[in-house]
PDB file of N, CA and C in Angstrom:
ATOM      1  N   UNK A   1     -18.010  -1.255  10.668  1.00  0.00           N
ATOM      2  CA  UNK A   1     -16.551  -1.303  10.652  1.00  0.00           C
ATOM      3  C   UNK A   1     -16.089  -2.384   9.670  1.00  0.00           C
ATOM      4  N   UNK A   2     -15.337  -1.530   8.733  1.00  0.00           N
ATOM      5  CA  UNK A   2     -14.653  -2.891   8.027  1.00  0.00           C
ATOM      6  C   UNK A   2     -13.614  -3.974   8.476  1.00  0.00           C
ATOM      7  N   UNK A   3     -13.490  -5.018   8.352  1.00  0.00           N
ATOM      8  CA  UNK A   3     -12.950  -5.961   8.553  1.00  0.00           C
ATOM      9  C   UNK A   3     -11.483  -6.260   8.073  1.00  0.00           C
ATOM     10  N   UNK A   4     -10.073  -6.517   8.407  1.00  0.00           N
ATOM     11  CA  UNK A   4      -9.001  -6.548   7.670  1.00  0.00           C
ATOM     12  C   UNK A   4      -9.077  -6.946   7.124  1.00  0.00           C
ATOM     13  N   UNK A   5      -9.766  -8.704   6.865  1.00  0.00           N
ATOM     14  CA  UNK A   5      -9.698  -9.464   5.796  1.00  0.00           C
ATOM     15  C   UNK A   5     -10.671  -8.351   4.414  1.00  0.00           C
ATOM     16  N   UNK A   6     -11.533  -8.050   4.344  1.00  0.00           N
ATOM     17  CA  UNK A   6     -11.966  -6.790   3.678  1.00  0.00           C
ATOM     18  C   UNK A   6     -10.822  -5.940   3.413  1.00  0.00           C
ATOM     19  N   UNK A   7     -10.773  -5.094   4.218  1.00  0.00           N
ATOM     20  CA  UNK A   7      -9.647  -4.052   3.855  1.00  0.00           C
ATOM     21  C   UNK A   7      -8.576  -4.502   2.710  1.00  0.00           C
ATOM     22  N   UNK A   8      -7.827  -5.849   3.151  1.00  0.00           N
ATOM     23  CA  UNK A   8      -7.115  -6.180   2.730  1.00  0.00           C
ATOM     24  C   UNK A   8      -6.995  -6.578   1.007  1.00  0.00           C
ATOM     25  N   UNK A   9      -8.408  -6.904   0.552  1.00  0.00           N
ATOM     26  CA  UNK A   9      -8.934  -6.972  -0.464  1.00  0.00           C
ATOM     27  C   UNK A   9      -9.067  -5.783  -1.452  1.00  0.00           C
ATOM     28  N   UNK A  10      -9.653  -4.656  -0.604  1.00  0.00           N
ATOM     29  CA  UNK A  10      -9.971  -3.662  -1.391  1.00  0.00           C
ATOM     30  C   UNK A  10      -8.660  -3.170  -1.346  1.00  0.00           C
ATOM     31  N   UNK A  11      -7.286  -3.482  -0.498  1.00  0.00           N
ATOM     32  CA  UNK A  11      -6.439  -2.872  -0.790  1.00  0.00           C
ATOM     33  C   UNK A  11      -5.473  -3.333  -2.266  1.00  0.00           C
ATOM     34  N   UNK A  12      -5.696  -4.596  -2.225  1.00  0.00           N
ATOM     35  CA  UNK A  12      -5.099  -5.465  -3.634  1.00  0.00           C
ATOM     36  C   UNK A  12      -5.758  -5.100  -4.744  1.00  0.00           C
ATOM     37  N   UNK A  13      -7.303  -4.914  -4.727  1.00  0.00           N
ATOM     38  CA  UNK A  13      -8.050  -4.436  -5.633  1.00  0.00           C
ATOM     39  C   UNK A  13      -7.310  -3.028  -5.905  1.00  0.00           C
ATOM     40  N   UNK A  14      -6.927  -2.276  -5.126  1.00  0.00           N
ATOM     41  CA  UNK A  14      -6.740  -1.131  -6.108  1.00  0.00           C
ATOM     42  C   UNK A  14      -5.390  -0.675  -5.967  1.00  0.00           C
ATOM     43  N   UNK A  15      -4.066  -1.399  -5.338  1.00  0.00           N
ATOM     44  CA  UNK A  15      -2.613  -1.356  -6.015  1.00  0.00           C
ATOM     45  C   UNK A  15      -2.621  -2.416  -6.885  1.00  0.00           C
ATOM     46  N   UNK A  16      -3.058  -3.329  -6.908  1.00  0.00           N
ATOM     47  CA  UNK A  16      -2.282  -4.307  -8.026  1.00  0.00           C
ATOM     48  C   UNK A  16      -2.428  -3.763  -9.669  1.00  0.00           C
ATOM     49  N   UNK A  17      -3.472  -3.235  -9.634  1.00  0.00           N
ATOM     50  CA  UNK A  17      -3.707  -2.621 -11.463  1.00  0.00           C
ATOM     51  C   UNK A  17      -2.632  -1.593 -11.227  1.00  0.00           C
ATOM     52  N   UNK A  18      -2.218  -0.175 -10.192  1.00  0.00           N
ATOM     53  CA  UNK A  18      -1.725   0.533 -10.431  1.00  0.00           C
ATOM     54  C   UNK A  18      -0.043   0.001 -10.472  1.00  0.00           C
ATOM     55  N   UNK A  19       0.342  -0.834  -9.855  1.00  0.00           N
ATOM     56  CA  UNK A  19       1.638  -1.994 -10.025  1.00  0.00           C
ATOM     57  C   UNK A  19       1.949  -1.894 -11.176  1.00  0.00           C
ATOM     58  N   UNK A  20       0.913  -2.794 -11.670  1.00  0.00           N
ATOM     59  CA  UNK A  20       0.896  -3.385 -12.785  1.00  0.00           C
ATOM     60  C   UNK A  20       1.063  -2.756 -14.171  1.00  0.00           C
ATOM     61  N   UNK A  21       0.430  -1.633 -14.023  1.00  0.00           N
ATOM     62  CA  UNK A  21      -0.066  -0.380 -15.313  1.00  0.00           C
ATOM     63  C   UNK A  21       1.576  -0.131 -15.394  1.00  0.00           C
ATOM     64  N   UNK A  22       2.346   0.823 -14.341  1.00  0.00           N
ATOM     65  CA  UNK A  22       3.364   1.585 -14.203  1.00  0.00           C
ATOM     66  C   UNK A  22       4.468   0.334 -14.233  1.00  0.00           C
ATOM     67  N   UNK A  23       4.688  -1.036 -13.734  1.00  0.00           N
ATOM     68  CA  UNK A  23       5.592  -1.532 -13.594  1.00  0.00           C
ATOM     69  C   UNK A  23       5.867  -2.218 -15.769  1.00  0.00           C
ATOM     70  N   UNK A  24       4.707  -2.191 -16.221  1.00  0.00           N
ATOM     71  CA  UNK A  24       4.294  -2.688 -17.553  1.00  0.00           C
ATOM     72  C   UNK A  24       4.978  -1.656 -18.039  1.00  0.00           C
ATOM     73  N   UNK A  25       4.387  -0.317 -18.107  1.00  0.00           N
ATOM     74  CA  UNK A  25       5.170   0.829 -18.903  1.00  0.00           C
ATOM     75  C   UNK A  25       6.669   0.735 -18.445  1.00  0.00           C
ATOM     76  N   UNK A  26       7.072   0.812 -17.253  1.00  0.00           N
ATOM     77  CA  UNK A  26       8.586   0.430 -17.492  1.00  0.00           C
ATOM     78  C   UNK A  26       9.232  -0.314 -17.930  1.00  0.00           C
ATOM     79  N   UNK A  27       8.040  -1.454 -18.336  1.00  0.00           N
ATOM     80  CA  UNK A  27       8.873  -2.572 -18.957  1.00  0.00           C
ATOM     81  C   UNK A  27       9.438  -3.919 -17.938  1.00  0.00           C
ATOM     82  N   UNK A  28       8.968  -4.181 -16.968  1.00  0.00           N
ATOM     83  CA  UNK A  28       9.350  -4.792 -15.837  1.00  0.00           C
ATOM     84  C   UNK A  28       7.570  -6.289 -16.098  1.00  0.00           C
ATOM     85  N   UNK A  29       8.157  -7.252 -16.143  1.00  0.00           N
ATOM     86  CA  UNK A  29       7.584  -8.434 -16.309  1.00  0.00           C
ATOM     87  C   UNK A  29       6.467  -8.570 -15.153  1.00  0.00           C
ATOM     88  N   UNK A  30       5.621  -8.939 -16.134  1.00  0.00           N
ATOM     89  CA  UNK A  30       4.036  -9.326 -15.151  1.00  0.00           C
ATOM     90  C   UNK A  30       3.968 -10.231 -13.997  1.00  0.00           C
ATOM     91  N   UNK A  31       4.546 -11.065 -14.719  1.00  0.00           N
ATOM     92  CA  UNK A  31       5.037 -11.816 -12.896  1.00  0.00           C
ATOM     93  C   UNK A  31       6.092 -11.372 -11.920  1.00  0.00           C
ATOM     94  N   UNK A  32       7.173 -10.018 -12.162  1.00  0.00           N
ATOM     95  CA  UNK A  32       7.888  -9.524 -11.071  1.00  0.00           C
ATOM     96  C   UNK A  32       6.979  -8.445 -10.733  1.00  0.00           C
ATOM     97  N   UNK A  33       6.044  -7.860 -11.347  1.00  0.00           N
ATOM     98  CA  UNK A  33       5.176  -6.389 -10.547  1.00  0.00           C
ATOM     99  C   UNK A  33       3.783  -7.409  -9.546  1.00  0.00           C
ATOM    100  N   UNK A  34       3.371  -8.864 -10.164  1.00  0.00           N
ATOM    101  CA  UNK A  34       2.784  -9.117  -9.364  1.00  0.00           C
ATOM    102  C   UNK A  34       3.110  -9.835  -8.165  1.00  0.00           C
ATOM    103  N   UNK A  35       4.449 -10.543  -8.486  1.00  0.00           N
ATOM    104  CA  UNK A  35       5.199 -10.862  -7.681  1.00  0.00           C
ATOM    105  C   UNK A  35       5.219  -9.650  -5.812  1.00  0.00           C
ATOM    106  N   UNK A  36       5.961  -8.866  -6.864  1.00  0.00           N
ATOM    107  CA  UNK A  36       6.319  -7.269  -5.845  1.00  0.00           C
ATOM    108  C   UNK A  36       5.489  -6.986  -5.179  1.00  0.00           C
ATOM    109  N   UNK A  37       4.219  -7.166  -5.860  1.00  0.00           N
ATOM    110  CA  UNK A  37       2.861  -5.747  -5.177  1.00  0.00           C
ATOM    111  C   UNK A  37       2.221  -7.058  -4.098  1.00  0.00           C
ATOM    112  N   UNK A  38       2.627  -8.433  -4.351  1.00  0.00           N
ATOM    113  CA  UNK A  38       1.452  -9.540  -3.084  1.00  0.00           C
ATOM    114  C   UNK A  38       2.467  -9.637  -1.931  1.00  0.00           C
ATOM    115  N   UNK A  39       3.808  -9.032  -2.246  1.00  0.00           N
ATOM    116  CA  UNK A  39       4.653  -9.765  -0.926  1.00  0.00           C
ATOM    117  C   UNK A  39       4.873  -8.230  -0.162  1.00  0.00           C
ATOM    118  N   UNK A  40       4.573  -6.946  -1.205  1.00  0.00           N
ATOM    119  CA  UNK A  40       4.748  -5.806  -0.449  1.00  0.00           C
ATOM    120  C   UNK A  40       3.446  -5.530   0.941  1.00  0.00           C
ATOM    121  N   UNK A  41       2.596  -5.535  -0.020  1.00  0.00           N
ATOM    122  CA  UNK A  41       1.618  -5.841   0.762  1.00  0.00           C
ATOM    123  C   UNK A  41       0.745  -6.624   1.690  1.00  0.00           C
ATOM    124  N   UNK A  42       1.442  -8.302   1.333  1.00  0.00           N
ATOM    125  CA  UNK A  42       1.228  -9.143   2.511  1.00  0.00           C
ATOM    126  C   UNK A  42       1.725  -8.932   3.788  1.00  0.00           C
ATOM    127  N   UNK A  43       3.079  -8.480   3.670  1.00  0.00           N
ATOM    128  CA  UNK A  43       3.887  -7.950   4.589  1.00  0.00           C
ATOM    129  C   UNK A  43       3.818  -6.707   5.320  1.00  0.00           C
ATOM    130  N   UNK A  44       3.696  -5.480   4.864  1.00  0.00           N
ATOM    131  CA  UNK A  44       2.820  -4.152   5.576  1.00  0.00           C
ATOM    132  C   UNK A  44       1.658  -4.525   5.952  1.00  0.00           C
ATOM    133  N   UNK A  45       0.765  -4.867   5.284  1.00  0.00           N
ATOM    134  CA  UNK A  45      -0.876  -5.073   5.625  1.00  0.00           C
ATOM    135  C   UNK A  45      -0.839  -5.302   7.173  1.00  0.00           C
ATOM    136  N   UNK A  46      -0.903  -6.477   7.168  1.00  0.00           N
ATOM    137  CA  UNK A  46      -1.300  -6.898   8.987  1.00  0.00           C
ATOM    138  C   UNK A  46      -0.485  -6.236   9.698  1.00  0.00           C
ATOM    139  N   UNK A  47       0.726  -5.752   9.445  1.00  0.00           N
ATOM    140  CA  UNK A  47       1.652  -4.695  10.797  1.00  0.00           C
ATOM    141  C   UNK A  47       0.859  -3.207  10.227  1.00  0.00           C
ATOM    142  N   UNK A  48       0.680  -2.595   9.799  1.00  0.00           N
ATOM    143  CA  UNK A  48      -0.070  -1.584   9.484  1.00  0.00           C
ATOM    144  C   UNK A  48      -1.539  -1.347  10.707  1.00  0.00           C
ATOM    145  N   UNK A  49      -2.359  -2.712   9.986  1.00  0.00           N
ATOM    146  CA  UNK A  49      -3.506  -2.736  10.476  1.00  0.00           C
ATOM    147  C   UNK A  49      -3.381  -3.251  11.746  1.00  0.00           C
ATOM    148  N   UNK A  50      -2.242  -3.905  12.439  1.00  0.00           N
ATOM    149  CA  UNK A  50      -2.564  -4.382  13.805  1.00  0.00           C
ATOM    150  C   UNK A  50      -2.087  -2.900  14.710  1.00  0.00           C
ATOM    151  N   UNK A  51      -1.133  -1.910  14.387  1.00  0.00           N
ATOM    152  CA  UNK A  51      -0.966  -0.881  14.432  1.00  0.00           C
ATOM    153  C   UNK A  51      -2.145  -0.031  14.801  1.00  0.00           C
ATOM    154  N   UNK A  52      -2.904   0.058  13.470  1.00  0.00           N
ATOM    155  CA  UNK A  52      -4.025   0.981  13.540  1.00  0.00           C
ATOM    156  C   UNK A  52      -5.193   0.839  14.816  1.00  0.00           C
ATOM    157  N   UNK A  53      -5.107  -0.744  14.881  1.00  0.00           N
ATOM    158  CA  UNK A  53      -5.984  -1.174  15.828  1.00  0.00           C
ATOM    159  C   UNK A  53      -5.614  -1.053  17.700  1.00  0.00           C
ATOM    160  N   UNK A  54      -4.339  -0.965  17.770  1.00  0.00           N
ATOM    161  CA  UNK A  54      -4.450   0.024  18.789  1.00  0.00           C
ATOM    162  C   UNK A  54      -3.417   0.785  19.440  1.00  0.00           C
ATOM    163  N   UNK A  55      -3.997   1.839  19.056  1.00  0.00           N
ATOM    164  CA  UNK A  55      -4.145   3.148  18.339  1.00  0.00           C
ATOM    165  C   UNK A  55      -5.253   3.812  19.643  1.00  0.00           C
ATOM    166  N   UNK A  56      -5.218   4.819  20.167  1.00  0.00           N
ATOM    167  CA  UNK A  56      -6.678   5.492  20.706  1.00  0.00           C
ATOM    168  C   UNK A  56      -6.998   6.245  19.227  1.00  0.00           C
ATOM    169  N   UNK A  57      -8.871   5.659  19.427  1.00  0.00           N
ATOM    170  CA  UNK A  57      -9.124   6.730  18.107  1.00  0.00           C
ATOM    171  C   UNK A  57      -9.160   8.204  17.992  1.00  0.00           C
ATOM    172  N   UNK A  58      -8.627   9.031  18.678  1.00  0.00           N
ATOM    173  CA  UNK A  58      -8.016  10.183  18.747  1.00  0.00           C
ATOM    174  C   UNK A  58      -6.500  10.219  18.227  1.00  0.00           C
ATOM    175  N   UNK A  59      -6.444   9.799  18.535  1.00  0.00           N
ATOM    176  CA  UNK A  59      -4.705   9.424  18.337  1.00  0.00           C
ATOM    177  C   UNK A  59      -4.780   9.155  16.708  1.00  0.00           C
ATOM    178  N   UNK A  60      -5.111   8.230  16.361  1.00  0.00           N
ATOM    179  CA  UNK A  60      -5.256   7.593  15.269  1.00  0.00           C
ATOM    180  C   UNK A  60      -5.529   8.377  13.933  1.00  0.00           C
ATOM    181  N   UNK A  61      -6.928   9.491  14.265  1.00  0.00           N
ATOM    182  CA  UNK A  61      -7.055  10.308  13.725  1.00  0.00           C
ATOM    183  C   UNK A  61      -5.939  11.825  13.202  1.00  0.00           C
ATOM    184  N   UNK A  62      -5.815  11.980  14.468  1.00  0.00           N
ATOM    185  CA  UNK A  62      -4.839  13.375  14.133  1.00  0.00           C
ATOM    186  C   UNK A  62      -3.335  12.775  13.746  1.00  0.00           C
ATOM    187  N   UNK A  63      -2.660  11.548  14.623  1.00  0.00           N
ATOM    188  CA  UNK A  63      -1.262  11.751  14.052  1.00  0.00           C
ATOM    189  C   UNK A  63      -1.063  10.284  13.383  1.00  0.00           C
ATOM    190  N   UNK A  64      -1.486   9.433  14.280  1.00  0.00           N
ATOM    191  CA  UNK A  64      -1.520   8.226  13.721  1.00  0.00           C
ATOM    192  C   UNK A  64      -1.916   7.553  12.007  1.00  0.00           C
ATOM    193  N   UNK A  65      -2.749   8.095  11.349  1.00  0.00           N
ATOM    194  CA  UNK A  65      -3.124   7.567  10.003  1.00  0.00           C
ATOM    195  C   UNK A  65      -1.408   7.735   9.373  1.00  0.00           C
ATOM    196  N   UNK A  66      -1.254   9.426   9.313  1.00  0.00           N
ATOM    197  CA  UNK A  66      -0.375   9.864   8.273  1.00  0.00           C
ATOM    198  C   UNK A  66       0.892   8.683   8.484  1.00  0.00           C
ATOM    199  N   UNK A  67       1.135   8.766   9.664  1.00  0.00           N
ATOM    200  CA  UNK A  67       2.687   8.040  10.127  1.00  0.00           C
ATOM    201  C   UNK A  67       2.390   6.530   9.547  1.00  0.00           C
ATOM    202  N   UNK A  68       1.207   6.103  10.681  1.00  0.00           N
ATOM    203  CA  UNK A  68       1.270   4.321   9.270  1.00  0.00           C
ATOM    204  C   UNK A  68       1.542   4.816   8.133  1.00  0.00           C
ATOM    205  N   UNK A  69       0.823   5.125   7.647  1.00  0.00           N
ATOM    206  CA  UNK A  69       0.970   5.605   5.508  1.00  0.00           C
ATOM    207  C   UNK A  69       1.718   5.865   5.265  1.00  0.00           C
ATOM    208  N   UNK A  70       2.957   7.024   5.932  1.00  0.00           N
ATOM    209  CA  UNK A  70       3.920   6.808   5.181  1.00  0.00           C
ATOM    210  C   UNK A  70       4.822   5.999   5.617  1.00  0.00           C
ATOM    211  N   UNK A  71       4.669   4.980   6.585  1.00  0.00           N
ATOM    212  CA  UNK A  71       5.335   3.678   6.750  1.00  0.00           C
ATOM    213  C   UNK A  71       5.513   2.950   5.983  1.00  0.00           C
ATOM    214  N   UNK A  72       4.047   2.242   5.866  1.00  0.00           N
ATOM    215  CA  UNK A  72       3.943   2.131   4.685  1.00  0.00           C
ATOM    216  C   UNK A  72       4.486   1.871   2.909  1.00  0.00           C
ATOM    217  N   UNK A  73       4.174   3.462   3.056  1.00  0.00           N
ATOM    218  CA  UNK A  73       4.427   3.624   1.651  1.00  0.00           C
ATOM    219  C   UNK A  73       6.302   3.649   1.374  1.00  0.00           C
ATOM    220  N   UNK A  74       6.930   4.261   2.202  1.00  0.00           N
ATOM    221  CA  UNK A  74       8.547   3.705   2.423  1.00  0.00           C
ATOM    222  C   UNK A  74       8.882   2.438   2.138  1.00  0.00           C
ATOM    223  N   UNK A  75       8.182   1.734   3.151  1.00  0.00           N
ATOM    224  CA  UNK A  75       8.737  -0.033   3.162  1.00  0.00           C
ATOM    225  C   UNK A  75       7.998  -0.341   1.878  1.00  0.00           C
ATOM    226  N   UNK A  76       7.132  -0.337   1.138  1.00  0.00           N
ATOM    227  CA  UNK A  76       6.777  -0.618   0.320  1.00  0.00           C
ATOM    228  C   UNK A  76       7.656  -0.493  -1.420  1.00  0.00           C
ATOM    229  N   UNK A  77       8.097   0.954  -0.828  1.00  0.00           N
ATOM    230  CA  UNK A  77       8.206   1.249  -2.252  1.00  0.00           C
ATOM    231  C   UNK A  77       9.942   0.650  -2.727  1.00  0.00           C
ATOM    232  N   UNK A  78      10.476   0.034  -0.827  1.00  0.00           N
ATOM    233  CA  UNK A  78      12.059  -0.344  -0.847  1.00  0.00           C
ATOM    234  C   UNK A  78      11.819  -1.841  -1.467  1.00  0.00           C
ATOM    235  N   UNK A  79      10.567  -2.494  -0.805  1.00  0.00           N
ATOM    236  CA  UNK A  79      10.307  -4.020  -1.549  1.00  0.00           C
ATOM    237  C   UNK A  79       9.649  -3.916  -2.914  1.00  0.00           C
ATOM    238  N   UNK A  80       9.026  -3.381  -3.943  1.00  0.00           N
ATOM    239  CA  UNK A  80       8.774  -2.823  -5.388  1.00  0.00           C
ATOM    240  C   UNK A  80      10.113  -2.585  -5.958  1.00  0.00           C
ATOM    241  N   UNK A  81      10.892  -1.633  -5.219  1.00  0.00           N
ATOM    242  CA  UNK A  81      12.347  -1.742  -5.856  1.00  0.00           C
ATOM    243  C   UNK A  81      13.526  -2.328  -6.350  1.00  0.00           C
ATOM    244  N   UNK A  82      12.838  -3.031  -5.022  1.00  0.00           N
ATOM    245  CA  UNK A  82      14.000  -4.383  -5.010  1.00  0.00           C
ATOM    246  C   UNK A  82      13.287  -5.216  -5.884  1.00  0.00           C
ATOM    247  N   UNK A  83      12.018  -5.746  -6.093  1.00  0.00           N
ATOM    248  CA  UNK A  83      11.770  -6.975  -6.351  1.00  0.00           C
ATOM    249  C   UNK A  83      11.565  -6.568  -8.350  1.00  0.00           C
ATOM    250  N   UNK A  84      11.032  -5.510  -8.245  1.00  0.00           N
ATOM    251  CA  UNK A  84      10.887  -4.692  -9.696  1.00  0.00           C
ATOM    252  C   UNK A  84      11.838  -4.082 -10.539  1.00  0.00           C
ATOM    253  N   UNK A  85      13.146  -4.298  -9.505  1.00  0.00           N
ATOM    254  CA  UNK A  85      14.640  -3.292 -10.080  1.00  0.00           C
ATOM    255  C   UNK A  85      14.596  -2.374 -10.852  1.00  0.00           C
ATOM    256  N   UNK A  86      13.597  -1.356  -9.762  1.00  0.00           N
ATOM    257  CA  UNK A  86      13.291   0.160 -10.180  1.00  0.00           C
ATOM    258  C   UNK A  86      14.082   0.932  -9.892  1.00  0.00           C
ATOM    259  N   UNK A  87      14.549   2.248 -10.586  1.00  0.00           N
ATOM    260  CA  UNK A  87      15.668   3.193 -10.028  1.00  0.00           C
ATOM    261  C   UNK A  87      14.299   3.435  -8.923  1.00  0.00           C
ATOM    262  N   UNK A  88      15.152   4.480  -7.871  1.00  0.00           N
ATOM    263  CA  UNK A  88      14.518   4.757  -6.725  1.00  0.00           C
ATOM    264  C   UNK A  88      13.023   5.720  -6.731  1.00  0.00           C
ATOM    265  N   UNK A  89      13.374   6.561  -7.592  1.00  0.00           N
ATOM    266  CA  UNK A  89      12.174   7.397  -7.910  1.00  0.00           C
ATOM    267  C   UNK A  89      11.102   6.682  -8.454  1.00  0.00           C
ATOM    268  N   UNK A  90      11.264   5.591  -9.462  1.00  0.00           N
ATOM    269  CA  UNK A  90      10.283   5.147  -9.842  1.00  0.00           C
ATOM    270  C   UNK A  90       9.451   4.506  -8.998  1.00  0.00           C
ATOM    271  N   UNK A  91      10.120   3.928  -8.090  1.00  0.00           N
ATOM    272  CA  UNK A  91       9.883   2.918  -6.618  1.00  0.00           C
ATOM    273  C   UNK A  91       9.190   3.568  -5.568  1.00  0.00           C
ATOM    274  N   UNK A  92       9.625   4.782  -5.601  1.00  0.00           N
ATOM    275  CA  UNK A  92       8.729   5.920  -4.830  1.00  0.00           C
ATOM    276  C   UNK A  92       7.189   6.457  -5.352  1.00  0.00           C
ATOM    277  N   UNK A  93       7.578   6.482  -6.480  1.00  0.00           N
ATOM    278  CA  UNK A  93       5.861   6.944  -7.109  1.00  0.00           C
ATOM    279  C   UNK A  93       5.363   5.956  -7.221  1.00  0.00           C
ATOM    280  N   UNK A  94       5.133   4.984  -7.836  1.00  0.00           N
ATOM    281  CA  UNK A  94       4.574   3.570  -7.634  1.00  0.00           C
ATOM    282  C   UNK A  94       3.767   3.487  -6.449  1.00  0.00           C
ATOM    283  N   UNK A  95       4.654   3.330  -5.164  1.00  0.00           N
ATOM    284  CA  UNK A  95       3.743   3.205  -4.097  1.00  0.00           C
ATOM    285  C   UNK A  95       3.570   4.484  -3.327  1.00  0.00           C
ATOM    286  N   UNK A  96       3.828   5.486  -3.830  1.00  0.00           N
ATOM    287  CA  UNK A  96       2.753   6.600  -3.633  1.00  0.00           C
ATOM    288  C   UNK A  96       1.460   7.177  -4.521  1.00  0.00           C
ATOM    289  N   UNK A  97       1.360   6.286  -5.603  1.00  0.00           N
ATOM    290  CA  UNK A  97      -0.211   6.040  -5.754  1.00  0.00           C
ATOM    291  C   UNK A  97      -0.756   4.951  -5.812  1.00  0.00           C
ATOM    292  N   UNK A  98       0.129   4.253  -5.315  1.00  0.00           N
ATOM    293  CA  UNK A  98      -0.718   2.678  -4.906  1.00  0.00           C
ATOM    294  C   UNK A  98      -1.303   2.913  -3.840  1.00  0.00           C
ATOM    295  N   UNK A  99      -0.747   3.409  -2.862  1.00  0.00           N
ATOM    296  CA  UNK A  99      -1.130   3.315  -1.901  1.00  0.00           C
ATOM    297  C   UNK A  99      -1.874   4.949  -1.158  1.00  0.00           C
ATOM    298  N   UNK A 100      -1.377   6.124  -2.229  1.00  0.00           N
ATOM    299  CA  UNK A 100      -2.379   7.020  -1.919  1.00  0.00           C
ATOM    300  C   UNK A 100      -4.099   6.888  -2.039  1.00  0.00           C
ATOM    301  N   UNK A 101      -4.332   6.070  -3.433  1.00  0.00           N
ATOM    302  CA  UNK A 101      -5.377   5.489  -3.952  1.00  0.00           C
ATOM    303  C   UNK A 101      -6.045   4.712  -2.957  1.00  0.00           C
ATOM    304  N   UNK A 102      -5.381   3.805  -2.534  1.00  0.00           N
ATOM    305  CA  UNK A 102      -6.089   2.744  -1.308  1.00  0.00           C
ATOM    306  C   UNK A 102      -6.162   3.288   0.256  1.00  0.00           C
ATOM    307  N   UNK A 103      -5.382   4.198   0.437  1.00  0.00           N
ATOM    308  CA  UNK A 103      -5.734   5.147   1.860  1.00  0.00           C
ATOM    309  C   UNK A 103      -6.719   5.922   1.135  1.00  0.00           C
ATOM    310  N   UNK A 104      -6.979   6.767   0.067  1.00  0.00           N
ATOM    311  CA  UNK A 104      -7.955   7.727  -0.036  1.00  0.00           C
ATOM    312  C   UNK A 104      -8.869   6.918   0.486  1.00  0.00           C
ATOM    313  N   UNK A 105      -9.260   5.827  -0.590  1.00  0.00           N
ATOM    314  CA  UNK A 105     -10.698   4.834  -0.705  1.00  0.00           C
ATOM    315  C   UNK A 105     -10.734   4.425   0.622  1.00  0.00           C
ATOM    316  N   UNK A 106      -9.863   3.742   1.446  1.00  0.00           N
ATOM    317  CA  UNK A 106     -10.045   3.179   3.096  1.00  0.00           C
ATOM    318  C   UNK A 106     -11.029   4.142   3.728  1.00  0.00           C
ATOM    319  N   UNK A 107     -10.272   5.355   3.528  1.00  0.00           N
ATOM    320  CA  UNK A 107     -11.154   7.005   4.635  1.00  0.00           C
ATOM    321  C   UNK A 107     -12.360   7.233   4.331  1.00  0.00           C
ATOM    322  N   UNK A 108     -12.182   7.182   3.012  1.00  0.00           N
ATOM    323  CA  UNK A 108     -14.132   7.061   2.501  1.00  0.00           C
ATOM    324  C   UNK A 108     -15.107   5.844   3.009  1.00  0.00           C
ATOM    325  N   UNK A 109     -14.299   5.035   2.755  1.00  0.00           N
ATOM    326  CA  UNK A 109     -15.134   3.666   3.367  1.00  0.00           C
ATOM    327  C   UNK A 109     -15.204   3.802   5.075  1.00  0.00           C
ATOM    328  N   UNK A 110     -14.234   3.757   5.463  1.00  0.00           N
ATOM    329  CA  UNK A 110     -14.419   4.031   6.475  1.00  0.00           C
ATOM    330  C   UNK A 110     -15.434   5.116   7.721  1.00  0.00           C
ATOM    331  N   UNK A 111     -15.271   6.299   6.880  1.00  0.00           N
ATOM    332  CA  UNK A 111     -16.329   7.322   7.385  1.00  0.00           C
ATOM    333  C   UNK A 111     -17.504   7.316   6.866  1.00  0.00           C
ATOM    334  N   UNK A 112     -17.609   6.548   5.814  1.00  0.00           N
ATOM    335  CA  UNK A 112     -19.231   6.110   5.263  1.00  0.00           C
ATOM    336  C   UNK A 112     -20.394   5.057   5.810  1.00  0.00           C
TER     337      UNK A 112
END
């Protein structure tokens, strides 16, 4: 079982480049996308994961993952917006492959 402090890592490991890539092409400054992507995610992370943790793992499986994620990815993409002063759509895709990317990789790790 992975560990949050883990999780939490591999989750920075793989939104912060995608932040970063997309918040760069818009033109939005390296210190407001990294700014955005450590406070979006400091902040979801542990309510997410204290969430997940209990959870029955039945539960968790069938309805529970999707609903965190797109918790998630909502609150996320309202703090990227704000902090990145993205029109809304952009704010939406952003952290729907920031964070599709880092739920894919979690499920793999996880069931591996």
């Amino acid at each position: 079982m992975i560990t949050q402090s883990q999780a939490f890592i591999y989750t920075l490991a793989l939104e912060l480049p995608v932040v970063l890539i997309l918040g760069r092409f818009w033109k939005v400054s390296f210190s407001r996308c990294l700014t955005a992507s450590l406070i979006a995610n400091c902040l979801s992370h542990p309510v997410a994961w204290s969430i997940a943790m209990h959870i029955k793992s039945t539960t968790y499986h069938q309805y529970g993952w999707h609903l965190i994620e797109l918790s998630v990815l909502i609150f996320e993409a309202v703090i990227l917006g704000w902090i990145m002063r993205l029109r809304p759509w952009q704010a939406i895709l952003i952290s729907l492959l920031a964070n599709g990317l880092s739920a894919i990789v979690g499920r793999l790790i996880s069931s591996a």
